[in-house]
C-alpha atoms as a PDB file:
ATOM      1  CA  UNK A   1      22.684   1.249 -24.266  1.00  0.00           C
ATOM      2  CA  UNK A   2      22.069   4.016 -22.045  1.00  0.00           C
ATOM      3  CA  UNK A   3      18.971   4.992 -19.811  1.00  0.00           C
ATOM      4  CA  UNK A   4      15.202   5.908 -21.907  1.00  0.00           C
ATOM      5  CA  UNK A   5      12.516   7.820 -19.945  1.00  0.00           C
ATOM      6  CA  UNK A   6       9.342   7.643 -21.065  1.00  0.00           C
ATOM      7  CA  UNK A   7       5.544   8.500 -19.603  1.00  0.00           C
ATOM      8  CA  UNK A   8       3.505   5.805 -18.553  1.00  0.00           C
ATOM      9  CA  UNK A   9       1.272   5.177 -21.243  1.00  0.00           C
ATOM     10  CA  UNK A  10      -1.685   2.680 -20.336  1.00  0.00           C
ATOM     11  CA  UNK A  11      -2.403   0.555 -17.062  1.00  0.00           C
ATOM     12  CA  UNK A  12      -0.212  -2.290 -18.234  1.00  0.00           C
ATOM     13  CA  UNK A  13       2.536  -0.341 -17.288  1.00  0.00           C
ATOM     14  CA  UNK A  14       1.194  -0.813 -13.916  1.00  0.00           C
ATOM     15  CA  UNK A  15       3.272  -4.100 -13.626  1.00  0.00           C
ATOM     16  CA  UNK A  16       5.922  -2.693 -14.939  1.00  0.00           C
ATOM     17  CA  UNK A  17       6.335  -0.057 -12.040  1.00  0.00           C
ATOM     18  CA  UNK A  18       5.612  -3.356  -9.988  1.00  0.00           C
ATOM     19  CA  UNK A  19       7.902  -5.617 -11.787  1.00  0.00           C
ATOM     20  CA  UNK A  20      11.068  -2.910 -10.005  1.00  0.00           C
ATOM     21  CA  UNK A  21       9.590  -2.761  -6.498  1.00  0.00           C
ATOM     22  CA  UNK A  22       9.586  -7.172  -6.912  1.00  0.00           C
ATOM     23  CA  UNK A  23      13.086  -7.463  -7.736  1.00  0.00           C
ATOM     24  CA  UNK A  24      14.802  -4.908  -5.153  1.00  0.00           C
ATOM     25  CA  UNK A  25      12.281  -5.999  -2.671  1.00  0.00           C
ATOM     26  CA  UNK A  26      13.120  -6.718   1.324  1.00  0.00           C
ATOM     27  CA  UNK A  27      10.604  -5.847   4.617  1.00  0.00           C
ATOM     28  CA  UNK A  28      13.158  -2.817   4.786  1.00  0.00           C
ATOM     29  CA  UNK A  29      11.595  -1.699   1.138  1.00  0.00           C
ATOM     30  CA  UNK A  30       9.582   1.204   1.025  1.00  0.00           C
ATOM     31  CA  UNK A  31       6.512  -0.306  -1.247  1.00  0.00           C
ATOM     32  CA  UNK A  32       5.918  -3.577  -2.098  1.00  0.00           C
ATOM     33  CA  UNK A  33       3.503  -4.626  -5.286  1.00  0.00           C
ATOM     34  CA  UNK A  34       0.339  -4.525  -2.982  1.00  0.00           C
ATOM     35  CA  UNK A  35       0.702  -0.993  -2.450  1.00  0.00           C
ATOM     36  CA  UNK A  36       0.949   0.178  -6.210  1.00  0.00           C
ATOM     37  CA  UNK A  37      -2.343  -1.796  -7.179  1.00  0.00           C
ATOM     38  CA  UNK A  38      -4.158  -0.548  -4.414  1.00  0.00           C
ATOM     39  CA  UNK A  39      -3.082   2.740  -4.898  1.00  0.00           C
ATOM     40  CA  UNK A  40      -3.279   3.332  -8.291  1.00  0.00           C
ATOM     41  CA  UNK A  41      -6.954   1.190  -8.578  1.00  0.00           C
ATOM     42  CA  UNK A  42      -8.932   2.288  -5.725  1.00  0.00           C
ATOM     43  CA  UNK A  43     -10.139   4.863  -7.352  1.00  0.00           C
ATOM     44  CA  UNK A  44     -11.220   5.973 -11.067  1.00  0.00           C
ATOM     45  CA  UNK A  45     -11.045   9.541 -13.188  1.00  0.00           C
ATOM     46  CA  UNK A  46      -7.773  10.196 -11.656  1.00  0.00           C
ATOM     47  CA  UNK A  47      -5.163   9.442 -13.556  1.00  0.00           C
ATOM     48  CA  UNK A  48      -4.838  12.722 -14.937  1.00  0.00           C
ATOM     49  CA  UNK A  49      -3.584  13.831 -11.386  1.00  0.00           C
ATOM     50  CA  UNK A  50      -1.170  11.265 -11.429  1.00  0.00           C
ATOM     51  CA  UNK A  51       2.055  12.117 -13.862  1.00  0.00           C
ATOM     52  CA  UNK A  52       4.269   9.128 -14.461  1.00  0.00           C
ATOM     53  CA  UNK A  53       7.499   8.734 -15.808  1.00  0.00           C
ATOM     54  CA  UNK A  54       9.738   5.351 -16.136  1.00  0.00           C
ATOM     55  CA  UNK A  55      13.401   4.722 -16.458  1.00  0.00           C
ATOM     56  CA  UNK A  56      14.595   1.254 -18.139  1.00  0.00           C
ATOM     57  CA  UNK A  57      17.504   0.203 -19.782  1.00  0.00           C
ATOM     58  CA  UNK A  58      17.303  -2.647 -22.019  1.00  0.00           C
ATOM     59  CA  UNK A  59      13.603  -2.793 -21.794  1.00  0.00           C
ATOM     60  CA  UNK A  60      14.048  -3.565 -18.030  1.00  0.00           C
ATOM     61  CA  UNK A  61      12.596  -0.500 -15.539  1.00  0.00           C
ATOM     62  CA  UNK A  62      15.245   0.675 -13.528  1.00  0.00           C
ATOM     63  CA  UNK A  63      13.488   3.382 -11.870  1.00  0.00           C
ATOM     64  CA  UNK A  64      10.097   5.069 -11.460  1.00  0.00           C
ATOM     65  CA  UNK A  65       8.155   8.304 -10.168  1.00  0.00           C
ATOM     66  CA  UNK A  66       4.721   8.858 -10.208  1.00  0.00           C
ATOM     67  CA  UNK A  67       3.587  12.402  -8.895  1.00  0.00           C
ATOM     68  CA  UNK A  68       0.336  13.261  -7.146  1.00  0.00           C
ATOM     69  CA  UNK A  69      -0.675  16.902  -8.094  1.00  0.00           C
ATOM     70  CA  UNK A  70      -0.219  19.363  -7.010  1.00  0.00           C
ATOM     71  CA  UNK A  71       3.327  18.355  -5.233  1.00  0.00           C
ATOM     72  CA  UNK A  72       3.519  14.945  -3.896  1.00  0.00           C
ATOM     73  CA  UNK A  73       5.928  12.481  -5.453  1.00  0.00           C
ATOM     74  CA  UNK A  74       6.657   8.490  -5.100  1.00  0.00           C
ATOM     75  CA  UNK A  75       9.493   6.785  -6.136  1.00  0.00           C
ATOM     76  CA  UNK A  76      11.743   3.705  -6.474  1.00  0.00           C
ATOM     77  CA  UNK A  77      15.301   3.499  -8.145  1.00  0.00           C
ATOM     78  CA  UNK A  78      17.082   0.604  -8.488  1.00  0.00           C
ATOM     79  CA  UNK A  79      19.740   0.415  -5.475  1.00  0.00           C
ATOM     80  CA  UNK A  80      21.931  -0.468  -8.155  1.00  0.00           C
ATOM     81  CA  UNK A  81      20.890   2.861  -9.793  1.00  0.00           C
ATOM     82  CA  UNK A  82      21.238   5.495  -7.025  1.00  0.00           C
ATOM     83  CA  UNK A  83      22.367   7.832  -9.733  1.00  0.00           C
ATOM     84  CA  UNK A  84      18.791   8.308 -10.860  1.00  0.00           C
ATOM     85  CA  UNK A  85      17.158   9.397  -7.894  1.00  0.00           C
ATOM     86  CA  UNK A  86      17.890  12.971  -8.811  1.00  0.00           C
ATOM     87  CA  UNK A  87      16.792  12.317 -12.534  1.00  0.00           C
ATOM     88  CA  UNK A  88      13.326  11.626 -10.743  1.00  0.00           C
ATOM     89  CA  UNK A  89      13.741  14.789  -8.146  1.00  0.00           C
ATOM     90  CA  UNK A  90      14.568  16.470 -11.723  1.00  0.00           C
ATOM     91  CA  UNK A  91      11.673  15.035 -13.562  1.00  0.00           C
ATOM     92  CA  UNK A  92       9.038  16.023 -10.708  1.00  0.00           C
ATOM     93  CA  UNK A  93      10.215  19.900 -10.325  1.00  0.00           C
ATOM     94  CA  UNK A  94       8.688  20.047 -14.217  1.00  0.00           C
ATOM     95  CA  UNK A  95       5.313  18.056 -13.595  1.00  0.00           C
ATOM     96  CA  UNK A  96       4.958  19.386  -9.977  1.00  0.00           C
ATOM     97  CA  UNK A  97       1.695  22.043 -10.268  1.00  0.00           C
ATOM     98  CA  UNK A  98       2.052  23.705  -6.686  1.00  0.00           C
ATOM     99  CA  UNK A  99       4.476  23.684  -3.371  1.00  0.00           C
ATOM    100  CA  UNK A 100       5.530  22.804  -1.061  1.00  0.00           C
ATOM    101  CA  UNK A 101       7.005  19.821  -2.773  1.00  0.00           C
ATOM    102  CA  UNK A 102       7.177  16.399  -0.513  1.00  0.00           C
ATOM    103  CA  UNK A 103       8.907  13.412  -0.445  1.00  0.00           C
ATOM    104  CA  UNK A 104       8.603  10.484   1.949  1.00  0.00           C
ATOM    105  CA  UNK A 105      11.659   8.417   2.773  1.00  0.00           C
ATOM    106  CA  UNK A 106      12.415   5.591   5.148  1.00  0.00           C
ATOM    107  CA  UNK A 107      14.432   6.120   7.562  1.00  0.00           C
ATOM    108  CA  UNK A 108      17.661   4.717   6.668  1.00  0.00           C
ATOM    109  CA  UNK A 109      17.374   5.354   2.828  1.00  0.00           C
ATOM    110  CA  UNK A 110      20.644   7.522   2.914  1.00  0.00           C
ATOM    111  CA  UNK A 111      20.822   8.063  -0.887  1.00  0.00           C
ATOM    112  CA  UNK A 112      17.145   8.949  -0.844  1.00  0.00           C
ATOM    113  CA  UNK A 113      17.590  11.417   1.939  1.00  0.00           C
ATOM    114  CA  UNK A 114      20.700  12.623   0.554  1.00  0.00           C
ATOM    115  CA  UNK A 115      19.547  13.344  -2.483  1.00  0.00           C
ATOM    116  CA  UNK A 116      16.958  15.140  -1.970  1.00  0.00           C
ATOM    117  CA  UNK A 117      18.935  17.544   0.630  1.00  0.00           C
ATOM    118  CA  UNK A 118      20.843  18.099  -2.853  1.00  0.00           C
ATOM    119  CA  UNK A 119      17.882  19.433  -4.376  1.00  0.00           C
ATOM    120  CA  UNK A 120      16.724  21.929  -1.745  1.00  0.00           C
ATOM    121  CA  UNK A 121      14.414  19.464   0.467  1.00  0.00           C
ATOM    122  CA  UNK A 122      14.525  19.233   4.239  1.00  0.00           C
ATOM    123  CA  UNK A 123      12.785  17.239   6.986  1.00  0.00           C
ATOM    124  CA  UNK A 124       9.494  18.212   7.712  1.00  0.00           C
ATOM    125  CA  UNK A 125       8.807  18.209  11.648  1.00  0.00           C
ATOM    126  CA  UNK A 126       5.319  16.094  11.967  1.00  0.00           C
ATOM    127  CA  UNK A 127       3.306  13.767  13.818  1.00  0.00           C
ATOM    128  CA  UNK A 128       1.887  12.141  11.362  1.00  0.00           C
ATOM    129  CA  UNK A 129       4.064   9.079   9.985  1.00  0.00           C
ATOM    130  CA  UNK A 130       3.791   5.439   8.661  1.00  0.00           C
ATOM    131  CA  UNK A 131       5.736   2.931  10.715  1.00  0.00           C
ATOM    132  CA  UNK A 132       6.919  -0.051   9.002  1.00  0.00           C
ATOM    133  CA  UNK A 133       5.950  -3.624  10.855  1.00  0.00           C
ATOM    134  CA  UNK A 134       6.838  -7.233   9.837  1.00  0.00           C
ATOM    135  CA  UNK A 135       5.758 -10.697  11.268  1.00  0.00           C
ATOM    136  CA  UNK A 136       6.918 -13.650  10.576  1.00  0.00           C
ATOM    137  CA  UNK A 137       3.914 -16.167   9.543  1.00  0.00           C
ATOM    138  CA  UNK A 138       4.742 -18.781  12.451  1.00  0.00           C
ATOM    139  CA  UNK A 139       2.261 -19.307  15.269  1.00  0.00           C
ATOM    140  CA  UNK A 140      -0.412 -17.621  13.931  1.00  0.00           C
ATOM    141  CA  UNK A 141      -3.460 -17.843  16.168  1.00  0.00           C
ATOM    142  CA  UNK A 142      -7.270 -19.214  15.603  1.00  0.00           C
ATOM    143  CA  UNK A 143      -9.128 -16.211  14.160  1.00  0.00           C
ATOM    144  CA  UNK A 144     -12.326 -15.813  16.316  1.00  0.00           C
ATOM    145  CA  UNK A 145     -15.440 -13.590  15.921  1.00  0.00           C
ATOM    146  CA  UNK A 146     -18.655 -12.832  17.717  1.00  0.00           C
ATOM    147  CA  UNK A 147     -21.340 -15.949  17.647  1.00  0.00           C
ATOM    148  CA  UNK A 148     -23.584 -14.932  14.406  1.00  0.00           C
ATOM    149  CA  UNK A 149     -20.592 -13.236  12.664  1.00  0.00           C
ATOM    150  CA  UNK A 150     -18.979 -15.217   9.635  1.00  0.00           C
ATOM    151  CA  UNK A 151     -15.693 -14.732   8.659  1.00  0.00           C
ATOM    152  CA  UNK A 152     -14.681 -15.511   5.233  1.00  0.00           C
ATOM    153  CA  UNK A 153     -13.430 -15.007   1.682  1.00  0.00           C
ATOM    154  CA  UNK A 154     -15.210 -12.852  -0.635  1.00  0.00           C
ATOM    155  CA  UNK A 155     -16.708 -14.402  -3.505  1.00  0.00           C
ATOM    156  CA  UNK A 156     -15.122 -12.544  -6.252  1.00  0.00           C
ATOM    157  CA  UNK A 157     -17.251  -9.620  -7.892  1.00  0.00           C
ATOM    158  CA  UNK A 158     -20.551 -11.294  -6.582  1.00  0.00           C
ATOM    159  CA  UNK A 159     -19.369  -9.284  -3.400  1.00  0.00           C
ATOM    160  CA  UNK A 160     -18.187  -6.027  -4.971  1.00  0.00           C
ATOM    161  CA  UNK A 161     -20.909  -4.065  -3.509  1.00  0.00           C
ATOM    162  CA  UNK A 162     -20.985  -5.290  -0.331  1.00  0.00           C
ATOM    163  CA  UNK A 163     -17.209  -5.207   0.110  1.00  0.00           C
ATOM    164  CA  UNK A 164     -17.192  -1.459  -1.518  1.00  0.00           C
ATOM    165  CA  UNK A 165     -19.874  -0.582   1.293  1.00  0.00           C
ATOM    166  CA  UNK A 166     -17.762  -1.525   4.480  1.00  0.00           C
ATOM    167  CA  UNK A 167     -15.014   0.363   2.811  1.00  0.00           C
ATOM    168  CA  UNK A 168     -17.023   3.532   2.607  1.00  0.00           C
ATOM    169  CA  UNK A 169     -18.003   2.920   6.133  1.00  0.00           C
ATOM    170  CA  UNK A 170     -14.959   2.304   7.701  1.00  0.00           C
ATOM    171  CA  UNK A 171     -12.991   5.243   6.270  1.00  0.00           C
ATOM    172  CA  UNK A 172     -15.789   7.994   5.238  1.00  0.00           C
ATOM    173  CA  UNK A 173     -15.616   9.646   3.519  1.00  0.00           C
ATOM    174  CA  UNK A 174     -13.982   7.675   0.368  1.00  0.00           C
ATOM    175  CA  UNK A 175     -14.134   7.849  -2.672  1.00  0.00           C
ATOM    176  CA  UNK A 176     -14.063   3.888  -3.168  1.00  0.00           C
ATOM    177  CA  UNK A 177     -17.139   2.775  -5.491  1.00  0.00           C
ATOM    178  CA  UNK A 178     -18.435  -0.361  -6.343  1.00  0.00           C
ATOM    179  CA  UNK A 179     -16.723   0.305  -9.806  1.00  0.00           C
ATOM    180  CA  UNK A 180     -13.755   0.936  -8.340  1.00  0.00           C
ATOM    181  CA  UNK A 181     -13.636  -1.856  -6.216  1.00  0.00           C
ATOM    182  CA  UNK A 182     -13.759  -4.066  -9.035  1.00  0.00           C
ATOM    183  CA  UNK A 183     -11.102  -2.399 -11.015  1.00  0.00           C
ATOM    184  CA  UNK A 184      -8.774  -3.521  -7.747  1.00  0.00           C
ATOM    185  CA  UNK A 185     -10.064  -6.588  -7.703  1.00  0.00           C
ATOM    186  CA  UNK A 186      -9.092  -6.890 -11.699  1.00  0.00           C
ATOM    187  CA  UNK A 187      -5.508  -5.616 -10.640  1.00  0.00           C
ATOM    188  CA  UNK A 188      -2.425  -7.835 -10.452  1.00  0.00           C
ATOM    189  CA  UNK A 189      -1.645  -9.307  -8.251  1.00  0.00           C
ATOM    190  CA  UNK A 190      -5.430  -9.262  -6.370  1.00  0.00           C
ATOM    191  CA  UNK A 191      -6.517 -12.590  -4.751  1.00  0.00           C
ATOM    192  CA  UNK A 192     -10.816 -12.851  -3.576  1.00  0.00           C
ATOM    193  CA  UNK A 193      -9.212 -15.730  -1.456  1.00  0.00           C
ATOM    194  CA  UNK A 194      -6.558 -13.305   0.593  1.00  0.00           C
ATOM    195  CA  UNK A 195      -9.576 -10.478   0.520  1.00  0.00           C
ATOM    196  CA  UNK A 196     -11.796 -10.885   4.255  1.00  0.00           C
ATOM    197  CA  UNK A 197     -14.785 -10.007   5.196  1.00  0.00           C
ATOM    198  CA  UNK A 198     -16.591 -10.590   8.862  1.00  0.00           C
ATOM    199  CA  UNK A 199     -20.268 -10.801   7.708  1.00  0.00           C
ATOM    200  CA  UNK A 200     -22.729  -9.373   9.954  1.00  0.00           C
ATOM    201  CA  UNK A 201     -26.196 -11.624  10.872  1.00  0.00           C
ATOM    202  CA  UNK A 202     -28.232  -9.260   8.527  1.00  0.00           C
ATOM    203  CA  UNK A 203     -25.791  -9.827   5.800  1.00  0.00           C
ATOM    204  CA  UNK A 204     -23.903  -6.522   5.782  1.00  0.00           C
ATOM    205  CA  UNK A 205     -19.867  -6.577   5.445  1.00  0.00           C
ATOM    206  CA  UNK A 206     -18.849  -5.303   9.295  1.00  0.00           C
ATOM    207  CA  UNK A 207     -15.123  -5.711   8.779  1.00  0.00           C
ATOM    208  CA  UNK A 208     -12.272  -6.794   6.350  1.00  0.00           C
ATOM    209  CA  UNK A 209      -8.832  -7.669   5.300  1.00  0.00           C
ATOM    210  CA  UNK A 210      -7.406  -7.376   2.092  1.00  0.00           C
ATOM    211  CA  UNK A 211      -3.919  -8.978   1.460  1.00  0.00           C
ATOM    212  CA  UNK A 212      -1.921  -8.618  -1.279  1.00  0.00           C
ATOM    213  CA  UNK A 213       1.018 -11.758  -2.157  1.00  0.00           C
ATOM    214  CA  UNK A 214       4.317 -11.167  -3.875  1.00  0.00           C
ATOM    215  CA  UNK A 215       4.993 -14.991  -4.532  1.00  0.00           C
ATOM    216  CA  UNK A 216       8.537 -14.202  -5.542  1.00  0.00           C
ATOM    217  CA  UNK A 217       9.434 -12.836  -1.966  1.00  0.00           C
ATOM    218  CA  UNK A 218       6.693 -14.903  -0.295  1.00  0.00           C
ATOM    219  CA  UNK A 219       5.652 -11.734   1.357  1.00  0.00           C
ATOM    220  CA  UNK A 220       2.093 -10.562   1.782  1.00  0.00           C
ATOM    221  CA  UNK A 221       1.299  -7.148   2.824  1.00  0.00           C
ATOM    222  CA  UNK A 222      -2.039  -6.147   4.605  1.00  0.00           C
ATOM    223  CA  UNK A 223      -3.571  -2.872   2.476  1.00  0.00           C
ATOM    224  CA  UNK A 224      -5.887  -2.138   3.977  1.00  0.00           C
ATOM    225  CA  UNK A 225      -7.859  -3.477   6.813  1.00  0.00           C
ATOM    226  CA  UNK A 226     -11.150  -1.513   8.130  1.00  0.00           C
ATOM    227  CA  UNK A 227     -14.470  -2.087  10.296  1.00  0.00           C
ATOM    228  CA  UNK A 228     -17.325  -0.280  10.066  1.00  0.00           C
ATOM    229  CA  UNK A 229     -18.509   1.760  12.744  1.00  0.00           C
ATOM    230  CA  UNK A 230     -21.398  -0.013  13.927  1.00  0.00           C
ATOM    231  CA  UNK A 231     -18.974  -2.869  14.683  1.00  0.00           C
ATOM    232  CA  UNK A 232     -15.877  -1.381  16.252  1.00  0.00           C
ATOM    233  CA  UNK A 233     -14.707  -3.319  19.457  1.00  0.00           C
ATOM    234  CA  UNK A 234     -16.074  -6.300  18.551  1.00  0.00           C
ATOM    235  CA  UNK A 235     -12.829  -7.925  17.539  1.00  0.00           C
ATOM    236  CA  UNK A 236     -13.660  -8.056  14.165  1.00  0.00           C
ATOM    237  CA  UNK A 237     -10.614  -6.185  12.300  1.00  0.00           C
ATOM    238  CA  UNK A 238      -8.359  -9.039  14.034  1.00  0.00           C
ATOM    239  CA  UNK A 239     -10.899 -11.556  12.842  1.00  0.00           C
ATOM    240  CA  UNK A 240     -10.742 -10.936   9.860  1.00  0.00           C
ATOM    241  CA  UNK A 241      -6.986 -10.173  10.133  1.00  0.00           C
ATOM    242  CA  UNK A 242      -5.931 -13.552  11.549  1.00  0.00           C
ATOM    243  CA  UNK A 243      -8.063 -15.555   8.681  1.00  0.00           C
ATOM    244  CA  UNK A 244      -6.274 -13.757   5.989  1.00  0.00           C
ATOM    245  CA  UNK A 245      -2.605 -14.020   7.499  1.00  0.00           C
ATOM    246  CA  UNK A 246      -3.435 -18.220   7.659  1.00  0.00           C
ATOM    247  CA  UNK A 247      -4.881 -18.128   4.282  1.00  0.00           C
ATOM    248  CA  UNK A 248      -1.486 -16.409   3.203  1.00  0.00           C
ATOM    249  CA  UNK A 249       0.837 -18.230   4.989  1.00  0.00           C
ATOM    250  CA  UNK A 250      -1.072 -21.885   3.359  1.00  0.00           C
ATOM    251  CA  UNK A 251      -0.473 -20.353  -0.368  1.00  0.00           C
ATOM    252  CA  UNK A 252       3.611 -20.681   0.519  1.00  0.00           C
ATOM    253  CA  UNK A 253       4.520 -17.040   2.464  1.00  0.00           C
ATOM    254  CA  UNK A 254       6.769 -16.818   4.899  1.00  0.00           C
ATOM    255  CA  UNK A 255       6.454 -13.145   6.132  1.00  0.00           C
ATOM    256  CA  UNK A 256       3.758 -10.375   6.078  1.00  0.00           C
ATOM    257  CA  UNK A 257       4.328  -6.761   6.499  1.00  0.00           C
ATOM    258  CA  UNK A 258       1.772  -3.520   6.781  1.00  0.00           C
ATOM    259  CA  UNK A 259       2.336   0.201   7.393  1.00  0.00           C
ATOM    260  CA  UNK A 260       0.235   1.944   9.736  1.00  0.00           C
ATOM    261  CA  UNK A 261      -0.327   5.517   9.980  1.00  0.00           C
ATOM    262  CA  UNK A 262       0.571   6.814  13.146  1.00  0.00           C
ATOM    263  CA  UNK A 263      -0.297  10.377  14.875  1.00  0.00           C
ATOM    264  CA  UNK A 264      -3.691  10.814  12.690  1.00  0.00           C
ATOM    265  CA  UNK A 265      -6.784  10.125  14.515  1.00  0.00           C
ATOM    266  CA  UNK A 266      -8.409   8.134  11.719  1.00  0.00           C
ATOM    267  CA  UNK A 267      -5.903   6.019  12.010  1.00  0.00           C
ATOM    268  CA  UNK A 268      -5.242   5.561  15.964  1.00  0.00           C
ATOM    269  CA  UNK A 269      -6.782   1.993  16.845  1.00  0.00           C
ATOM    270  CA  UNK A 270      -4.019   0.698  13.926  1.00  0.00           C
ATOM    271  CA  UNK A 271      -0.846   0.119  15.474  1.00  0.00           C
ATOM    272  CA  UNK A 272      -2.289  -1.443  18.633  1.00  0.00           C
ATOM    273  CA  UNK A 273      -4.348  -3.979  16.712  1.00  0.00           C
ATOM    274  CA  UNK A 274      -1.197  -4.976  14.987  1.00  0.00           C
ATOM    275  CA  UNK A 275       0.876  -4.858  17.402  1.00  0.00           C
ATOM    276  CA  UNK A 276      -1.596  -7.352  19.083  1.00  0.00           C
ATOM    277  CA  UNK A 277      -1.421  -9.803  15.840  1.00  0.00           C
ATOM    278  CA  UNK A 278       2.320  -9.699  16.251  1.00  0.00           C
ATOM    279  CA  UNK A 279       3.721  -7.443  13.712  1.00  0.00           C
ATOM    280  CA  UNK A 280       6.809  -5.666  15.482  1.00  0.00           C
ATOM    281  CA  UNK A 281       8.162  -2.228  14.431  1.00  0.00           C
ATOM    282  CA  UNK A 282      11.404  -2.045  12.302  1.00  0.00           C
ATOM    283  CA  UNK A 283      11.261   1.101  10.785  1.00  0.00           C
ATOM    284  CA  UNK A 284       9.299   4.654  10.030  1.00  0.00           C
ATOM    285  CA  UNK A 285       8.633   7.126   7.401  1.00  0.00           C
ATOM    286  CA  UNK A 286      10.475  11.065   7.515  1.00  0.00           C
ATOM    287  CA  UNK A 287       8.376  13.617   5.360  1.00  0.00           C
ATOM    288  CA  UNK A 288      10.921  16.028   3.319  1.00  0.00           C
ATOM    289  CA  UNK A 289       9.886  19.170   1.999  1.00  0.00           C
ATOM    290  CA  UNK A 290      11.087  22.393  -0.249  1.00  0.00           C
ATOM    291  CA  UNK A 291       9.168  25.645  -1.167  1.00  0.00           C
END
């Protein structure tokens, strides 16, 4: 039986974009399930920006691409599969609303990159670039915090609002709400005991952690930390950092990656605070464009 596209049809097919990026994953993959919940929950009203096709044979998805309008696509094809990278590229020059259209690729993704040289894209010179880090979850250190600061779980949707606030805070403006917070927290494969907070004295949410666990890989990957800015350089983001890392390496993991943005100046105090919790660099993003 050959290869069936169809459109992604309802948020159950969430897991099965997911249930792909779980079976081809490594650290050296460019998503891992963490990244499509958090992505594709954070926020609500949006899915009509979000076109999204699926490949499977015999019921099983062999490849994915879900476009952000006007021109921004993400994939995943089976290695196994490399064939239908440019069935994707294909797919996205008909859903695609406005150029330039961009890709991002990992470094060494050769077929990636090569394909889409085939179809008119090439590299975009920038600054601006995630860079790929992994720890192993050995030697993990105490997770400390200023006296009168708590760090801790959150307590399922009792905290919504509270951990929806220090979101806004740390990266405003956002359009994270309260409601949207708890459609992440409903997402697969969310965990309120991997998801940190640093609670201030007065009872406000300074800083947080949210990990998400792929038990099949016993990988974790931290998306995304923040601290409000009331509370920078307090130590808080590692805080919190540190307690979720433990709590993820004493549900089985073994390993923990997270992908910092680098060369954007929301994003500057990232790679130094993981760098200082271990994580070492292994790889980095290339953005590919075509009129």
């Amino acid at each position: 039986m050959g290869t069936i596209m169809r459109a992604y049809r309802h948020p159950d097919d969430l897991r099965a974009l997911q249930g792909l990026v779980r079976r081809v994953w490594s650290p050296g993959c460019q998503y891992h399930v963490g990244d499509l919940a958090w992505q594709r929950r954070q926020h609500l009203g949006r899915e009509g920006e979000w076109p999204t096709a699926l490949w499977e044979q015999d019921g099983v998805v062999v490849g994915w691409g879900w476009a952000e309008l006007p021109g921004f696509l993400n994939l995943l094809v089976d290695p196994a599969r490399p064939n239908l990278i440019d069935a994707v590229l294909e797919w996205f020059d008909g859903v695609a609303t406005a150029g330039p259209l961009t890709v991002v690729a990992l470094q060494h993704d050769t077929r990636l990159v090569e394909a889409l040289e085939r179809h008119g894209y090439s590299r975009k010179q920038t600054e601006v670039y995630s860079q790929y880090m992994y720890r192993p979850l050995t030697g993990l250190p105490e997770p400390g915090s200023p006296p009168g600061f708590t760090v801790r779980p959150v307590s399922g949707e009792a905290d919504a609002a509270r951990r929806a606030a220090v979101h806004q805070a740390a990266w405003h403006p956002s359009r994270v709400t309260e409601d949207s917070y708890r459609t992440v927290m409903a997402a697969w494969p969310y965990r309120a005991d991997l998801d940190w907070v640093v609670e201030a004295p007065d009872g406000r949410f300074a800083s947080y952690c949210l990990i998400w666990y792929d038990g099949h890989n016993r990988a974790g990957e931290i998306e995304p930390v923040g601290t409000d800015p009331q509370f920078r350089r307090m130590g808080l983001a590692r805080a919190a950092c540190l307690a979720a890392l433990r709590a993820l390496r004493d549900l089985g993991a073994d390993k923990a990656v997270v992908y910092p943005t680098r060369g954007h100046p929301a994003s500057q105090g990232a790679y130094p605070l993981y760098r200082d919790l271990g994580f070492i660099p292994h790889a980095r993003t290339h953005t590919y464009e075509k009129p």
